[in-house]
N, C-alpha and C. Protein backbone atom coordinates (compact mmCIF):
# COMPACT_ATOMS: atom_id res chain seq x y z
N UNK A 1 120.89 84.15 54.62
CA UNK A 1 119.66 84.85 54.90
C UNK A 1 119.60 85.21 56.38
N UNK A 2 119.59 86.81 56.87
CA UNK A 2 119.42 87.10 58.10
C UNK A 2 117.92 86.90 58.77
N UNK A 3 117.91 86.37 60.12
CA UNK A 3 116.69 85.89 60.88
C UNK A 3 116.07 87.37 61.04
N UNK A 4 115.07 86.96 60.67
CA UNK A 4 114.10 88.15 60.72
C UNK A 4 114.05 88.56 62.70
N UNK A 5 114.11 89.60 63.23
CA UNK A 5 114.10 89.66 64.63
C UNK A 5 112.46 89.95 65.23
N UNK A 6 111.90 89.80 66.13
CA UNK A 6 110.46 89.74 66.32
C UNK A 6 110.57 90.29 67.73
N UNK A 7 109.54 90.98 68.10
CA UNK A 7 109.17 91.63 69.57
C UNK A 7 107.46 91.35 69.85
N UNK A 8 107.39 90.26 70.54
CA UNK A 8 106.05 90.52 70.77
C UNK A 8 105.08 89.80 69.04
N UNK A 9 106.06 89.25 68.46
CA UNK A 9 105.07 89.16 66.92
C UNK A 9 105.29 89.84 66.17
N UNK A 10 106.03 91.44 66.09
CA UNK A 10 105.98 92.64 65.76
C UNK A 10 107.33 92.84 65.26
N UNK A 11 107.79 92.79 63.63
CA UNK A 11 108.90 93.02 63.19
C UNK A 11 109.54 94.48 63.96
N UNK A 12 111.00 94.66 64.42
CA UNK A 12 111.66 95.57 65.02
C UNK A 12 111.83 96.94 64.02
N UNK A 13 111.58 96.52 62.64
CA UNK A 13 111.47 98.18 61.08
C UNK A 13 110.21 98.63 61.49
N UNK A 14 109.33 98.27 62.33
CA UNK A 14 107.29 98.26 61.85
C UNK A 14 107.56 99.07 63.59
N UNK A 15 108.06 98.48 64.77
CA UNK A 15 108.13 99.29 65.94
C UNK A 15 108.69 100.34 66.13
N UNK A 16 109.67 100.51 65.38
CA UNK A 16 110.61 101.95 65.43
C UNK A 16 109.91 103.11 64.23
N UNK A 17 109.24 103.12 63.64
CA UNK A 17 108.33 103.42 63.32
C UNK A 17 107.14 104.06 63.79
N UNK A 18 106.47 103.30 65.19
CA UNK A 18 105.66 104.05 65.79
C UNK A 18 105.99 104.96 66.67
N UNK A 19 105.11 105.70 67.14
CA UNK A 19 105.11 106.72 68.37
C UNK A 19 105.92 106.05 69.43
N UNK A 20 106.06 106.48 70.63
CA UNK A 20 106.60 105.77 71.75
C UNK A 20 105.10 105.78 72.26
N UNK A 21 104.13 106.36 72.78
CA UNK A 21 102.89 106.02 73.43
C UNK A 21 102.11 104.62 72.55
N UNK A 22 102.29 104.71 71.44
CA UNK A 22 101.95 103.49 70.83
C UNK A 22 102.24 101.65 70.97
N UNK A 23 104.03 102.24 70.85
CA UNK A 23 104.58 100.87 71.39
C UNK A 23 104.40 100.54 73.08
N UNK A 24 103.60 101.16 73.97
CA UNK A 24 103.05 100.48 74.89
C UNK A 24 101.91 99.44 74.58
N UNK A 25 101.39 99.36 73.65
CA UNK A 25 100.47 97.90 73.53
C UNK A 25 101.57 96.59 73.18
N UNK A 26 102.27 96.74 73.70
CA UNK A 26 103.65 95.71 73.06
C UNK A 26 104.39 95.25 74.51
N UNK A 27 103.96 96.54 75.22
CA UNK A 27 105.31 96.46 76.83
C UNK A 27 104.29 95.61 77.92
N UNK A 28 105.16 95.03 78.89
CA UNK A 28 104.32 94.25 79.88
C UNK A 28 104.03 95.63 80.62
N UNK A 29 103.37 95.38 81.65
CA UNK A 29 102.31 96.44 82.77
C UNK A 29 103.34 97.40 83.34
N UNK A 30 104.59 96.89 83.48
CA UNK A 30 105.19 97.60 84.75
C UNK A 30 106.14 99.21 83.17
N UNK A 31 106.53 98.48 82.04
CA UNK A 31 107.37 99.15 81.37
C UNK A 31 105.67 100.50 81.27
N UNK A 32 104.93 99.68 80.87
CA UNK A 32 103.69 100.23 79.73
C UNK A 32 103.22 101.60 80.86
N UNK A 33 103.54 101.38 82.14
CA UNK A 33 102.81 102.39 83.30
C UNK A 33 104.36 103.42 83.09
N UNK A 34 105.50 103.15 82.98
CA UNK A 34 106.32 103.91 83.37
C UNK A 34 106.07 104.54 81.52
N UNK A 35 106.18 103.59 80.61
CA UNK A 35 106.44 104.92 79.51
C UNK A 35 104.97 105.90 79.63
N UNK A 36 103.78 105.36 79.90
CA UNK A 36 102.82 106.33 79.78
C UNK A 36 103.19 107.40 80.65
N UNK A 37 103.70 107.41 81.76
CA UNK A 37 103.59 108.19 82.57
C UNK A 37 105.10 109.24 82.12
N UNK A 38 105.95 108.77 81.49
CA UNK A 38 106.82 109.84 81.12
C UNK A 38 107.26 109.79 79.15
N UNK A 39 106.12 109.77 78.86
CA UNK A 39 106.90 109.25 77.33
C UNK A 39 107.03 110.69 77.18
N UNK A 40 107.23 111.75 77.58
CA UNK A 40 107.30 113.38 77.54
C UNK A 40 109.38 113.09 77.50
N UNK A 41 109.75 112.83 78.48
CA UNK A 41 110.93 112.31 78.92
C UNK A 41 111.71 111.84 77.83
N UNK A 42 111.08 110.75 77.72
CA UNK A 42 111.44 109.29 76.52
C UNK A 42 111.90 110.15 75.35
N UNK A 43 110.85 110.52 74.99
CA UNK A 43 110.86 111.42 73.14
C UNK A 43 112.04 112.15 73.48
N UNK A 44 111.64 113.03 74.42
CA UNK A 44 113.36 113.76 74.29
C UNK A 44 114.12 113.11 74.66
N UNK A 45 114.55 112.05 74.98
CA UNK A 45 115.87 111.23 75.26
C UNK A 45 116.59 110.65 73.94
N UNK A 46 115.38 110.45 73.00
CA UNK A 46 115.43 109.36 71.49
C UNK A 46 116.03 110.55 70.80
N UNK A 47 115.35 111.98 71.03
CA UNK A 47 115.65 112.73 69.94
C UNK A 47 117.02 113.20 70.11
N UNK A 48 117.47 113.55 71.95
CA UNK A 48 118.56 113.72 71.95
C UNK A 48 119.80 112.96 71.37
N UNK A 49 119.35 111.37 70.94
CA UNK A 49 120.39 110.53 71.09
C UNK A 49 120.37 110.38 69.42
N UNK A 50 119.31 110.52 68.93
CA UNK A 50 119.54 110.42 67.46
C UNK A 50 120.31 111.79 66.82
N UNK A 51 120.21 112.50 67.40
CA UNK A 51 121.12 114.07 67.32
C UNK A 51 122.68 113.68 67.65
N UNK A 52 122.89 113.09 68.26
CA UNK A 52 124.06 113.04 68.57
C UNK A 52 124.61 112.39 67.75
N UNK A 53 124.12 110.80 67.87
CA UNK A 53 124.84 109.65 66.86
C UNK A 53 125.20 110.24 65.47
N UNK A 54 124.10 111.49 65.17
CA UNK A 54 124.31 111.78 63.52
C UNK A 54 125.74 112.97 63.88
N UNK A 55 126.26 113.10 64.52
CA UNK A 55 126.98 114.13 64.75
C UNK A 55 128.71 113.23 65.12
N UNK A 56 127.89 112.16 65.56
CA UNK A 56 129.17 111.26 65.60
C UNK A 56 129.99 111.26 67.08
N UNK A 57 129.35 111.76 68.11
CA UNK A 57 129.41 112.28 70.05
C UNK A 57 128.72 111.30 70.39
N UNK A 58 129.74 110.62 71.26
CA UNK A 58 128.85 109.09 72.59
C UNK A 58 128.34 109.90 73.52
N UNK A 59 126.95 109.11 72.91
CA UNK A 59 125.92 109.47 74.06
C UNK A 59 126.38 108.92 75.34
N UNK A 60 126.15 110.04 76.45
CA UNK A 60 126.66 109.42 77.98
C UNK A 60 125.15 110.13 78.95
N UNK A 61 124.87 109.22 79.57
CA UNK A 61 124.15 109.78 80.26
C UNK A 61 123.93 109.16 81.65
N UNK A 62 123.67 109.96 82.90
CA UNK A 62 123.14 109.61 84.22
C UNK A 62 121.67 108.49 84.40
N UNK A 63 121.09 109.02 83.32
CA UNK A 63 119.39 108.14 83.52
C UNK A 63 119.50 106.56 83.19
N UNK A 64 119.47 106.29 84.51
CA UNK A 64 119.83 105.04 84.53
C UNK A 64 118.19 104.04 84.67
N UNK A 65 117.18 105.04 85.18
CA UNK A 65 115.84 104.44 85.19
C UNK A 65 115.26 104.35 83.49
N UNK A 66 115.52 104.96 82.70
CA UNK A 66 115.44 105.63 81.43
C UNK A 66 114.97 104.01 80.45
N UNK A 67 113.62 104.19 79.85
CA UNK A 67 113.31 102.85 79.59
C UNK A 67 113.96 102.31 77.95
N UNK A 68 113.97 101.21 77.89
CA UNK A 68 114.70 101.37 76.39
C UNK A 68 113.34 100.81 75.46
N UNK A 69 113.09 101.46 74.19
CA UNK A 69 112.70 101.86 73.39
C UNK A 69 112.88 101.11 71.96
N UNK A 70 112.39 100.81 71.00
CA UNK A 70 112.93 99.98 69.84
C UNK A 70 113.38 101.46 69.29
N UNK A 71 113.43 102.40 68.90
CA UNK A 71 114.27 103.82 68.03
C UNK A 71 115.57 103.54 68.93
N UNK A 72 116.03 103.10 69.83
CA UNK A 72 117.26 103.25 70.81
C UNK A 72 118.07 101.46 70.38
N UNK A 73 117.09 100.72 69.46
CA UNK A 73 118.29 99.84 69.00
C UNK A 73 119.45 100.24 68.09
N UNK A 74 120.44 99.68 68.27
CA UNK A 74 121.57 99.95 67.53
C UNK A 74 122.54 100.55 68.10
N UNK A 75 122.31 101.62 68.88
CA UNK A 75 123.13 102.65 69.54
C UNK A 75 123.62 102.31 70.75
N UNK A 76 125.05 102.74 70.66
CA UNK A 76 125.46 102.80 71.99
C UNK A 76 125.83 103.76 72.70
N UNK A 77 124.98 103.85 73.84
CA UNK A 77 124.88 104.61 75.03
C UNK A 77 126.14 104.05 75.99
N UNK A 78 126.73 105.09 76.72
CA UNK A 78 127.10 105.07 77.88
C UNK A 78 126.33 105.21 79.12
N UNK A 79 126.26 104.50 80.06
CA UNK A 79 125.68 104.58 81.23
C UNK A 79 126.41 104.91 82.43
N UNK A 80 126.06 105.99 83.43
CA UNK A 80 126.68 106.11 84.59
C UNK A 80 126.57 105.25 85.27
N UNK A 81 127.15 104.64 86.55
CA UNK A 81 127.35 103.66 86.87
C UNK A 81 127.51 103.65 88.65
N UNK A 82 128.05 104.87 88.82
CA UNK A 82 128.35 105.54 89.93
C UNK A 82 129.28 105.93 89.73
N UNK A 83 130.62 105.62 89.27
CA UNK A 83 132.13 105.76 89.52
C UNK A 83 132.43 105.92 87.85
N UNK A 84 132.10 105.51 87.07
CA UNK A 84 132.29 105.53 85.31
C UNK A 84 131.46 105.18 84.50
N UNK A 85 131.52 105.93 83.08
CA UNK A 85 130.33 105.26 82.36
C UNK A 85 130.69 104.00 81.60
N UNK A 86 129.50 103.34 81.81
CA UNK A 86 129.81 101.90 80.88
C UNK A 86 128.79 101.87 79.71
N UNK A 87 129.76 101.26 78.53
CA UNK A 87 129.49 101.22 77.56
C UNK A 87 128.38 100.09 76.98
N UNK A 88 127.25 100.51 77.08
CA UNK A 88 126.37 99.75 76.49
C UNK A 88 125.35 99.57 75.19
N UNK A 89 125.92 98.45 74.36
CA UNK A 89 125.36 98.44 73.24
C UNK A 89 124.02 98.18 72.76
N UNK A 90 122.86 98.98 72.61
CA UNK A 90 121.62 98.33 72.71
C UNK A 90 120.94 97.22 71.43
N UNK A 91 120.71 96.50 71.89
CA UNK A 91 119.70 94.87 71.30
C UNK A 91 118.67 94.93 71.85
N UNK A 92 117.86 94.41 70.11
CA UNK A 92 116.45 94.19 69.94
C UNK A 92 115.84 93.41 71.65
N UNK A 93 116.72 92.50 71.84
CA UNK A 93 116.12 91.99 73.51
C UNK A 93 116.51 92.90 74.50
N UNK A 94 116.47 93.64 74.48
CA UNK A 94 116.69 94.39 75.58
C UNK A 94 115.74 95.75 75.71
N UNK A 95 114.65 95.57 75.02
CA UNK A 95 113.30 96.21 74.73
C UNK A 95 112.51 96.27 75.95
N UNK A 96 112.37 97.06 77.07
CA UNK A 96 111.13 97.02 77.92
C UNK A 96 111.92 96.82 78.99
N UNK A 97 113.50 97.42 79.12
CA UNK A 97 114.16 96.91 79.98
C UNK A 97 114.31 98.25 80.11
N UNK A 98 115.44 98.38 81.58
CA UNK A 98 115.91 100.08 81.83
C UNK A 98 117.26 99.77 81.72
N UNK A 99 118.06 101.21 81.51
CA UNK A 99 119.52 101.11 80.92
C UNK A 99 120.07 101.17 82.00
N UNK A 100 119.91 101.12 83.57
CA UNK A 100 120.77 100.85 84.32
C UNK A 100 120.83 99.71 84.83
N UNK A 101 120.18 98.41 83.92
CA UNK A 101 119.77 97.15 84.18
C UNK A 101 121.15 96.52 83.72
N UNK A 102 122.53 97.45 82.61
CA UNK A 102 123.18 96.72 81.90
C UNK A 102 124.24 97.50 82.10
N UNK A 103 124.37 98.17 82.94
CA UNK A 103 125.78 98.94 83.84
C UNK A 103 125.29 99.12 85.19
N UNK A 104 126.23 97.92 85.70
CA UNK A 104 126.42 97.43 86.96
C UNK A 104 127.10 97.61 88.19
N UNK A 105 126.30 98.50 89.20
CA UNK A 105 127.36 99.24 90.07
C UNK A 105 127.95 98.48 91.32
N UNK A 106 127.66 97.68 91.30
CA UNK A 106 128.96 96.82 92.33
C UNK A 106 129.94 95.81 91.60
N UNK A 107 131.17 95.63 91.86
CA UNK A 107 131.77 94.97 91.15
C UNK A 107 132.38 94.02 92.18
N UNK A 108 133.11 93.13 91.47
CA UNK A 108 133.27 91.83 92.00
C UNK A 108 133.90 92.08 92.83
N UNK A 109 133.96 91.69 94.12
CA UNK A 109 135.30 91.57 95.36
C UNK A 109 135.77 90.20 95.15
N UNK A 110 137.52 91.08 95.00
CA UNK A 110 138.41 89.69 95.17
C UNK A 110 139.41 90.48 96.49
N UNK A 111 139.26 89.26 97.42
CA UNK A 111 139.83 89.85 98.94
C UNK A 111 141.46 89.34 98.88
N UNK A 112 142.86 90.17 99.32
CA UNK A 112 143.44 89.51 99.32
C UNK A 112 144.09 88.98 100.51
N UNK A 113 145.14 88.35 100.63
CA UNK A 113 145.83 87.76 102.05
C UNK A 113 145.67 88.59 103.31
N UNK A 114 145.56 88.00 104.48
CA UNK A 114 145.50 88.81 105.30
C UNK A 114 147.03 89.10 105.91
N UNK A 115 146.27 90.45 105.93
CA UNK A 115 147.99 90.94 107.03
C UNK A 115 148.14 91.35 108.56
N UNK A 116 149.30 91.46 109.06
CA UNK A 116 148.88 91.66 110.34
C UNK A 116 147.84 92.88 110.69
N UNK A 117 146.83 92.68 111.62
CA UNK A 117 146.25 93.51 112.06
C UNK A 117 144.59 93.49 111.67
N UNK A 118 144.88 91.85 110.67
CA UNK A 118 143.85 91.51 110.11
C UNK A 118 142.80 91.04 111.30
N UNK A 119 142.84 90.23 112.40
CA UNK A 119 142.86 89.56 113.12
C UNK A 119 142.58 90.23 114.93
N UNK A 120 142.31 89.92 116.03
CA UNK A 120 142.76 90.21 117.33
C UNK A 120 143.95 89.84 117.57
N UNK A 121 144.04 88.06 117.12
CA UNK A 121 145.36 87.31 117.37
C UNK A 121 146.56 87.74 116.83
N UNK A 122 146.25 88.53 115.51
CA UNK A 122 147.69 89.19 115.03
C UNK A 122 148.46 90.20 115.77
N UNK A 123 147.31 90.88 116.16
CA UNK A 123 147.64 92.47 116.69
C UNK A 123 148.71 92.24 117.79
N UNK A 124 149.10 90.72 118.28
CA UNK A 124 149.73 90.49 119.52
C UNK A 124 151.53 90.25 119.10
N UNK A 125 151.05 89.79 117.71
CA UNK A 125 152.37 89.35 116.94
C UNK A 125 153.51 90.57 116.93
N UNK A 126 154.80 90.07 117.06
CA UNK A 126 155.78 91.08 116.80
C UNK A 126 155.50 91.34 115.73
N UNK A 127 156.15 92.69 115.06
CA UNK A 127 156.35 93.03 113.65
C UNK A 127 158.12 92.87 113.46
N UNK A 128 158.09 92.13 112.08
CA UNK A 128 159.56 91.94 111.65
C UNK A 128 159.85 92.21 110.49
């Protein structure tokens, strides 16, 4: 038996379902101000992406402020990143979040040995 998934109290079949101006009685203050203020945006982002998926084309996109949505579970988006898009799969927890929260533009530094010239004290060293 699969665990029923919950948002807020609110089965995830019953949210994708509503409007996007609707599912702001669900988002904390900061998501609920940004979708009111662009759910113009939003709708066309959902519709673009449900157009695509049915067409069978990875969605890739720059909008990295771009809020995520319960119609945007399931799908995976590519996210720009700065340098490449990363592939991100969207989950029910990841509702009220933004998609550049999950493609990450600095990556790890691993430094390696130093060489001459690393240094003042090297710069004095012969080269051999």
């Amino acid at each position: 038996m699969a665990k029923e998934i919950l948002y807020r109290g609110q089965n995830i079949e019953e949210l994708k379902k509503l409007d996007v101006r609707e599912i702001t009685k669900f988002l904390q203050a900061r998501a609920r101000r940004s979708v009111l203020r662009n759910f113009d945006k939003i709708e066309k982002f959902v519709a673009k992406c449900e157009k695509k998926q049915k067409k069978g084309k990875p969605i890739r996109t720059h909008l990295r402020e771009m809020l995520i949505v319960p119609q945007l579970i399931d799908m995976t988006i590519y996210v720009y990143n700065g340098k490449e898009f990363v592939r991100v799969t969207i989950m029910p927890e990841m509702i009220g979040h933004r998609l550049g929260e999950f493609a990450v533009t600095r990556g790890r530094v691993q430094h390696g040995a130093p060489g001459i010239g690393a240094t003042r004290s090297s710069a004095a060293m012969s080269v051999k």
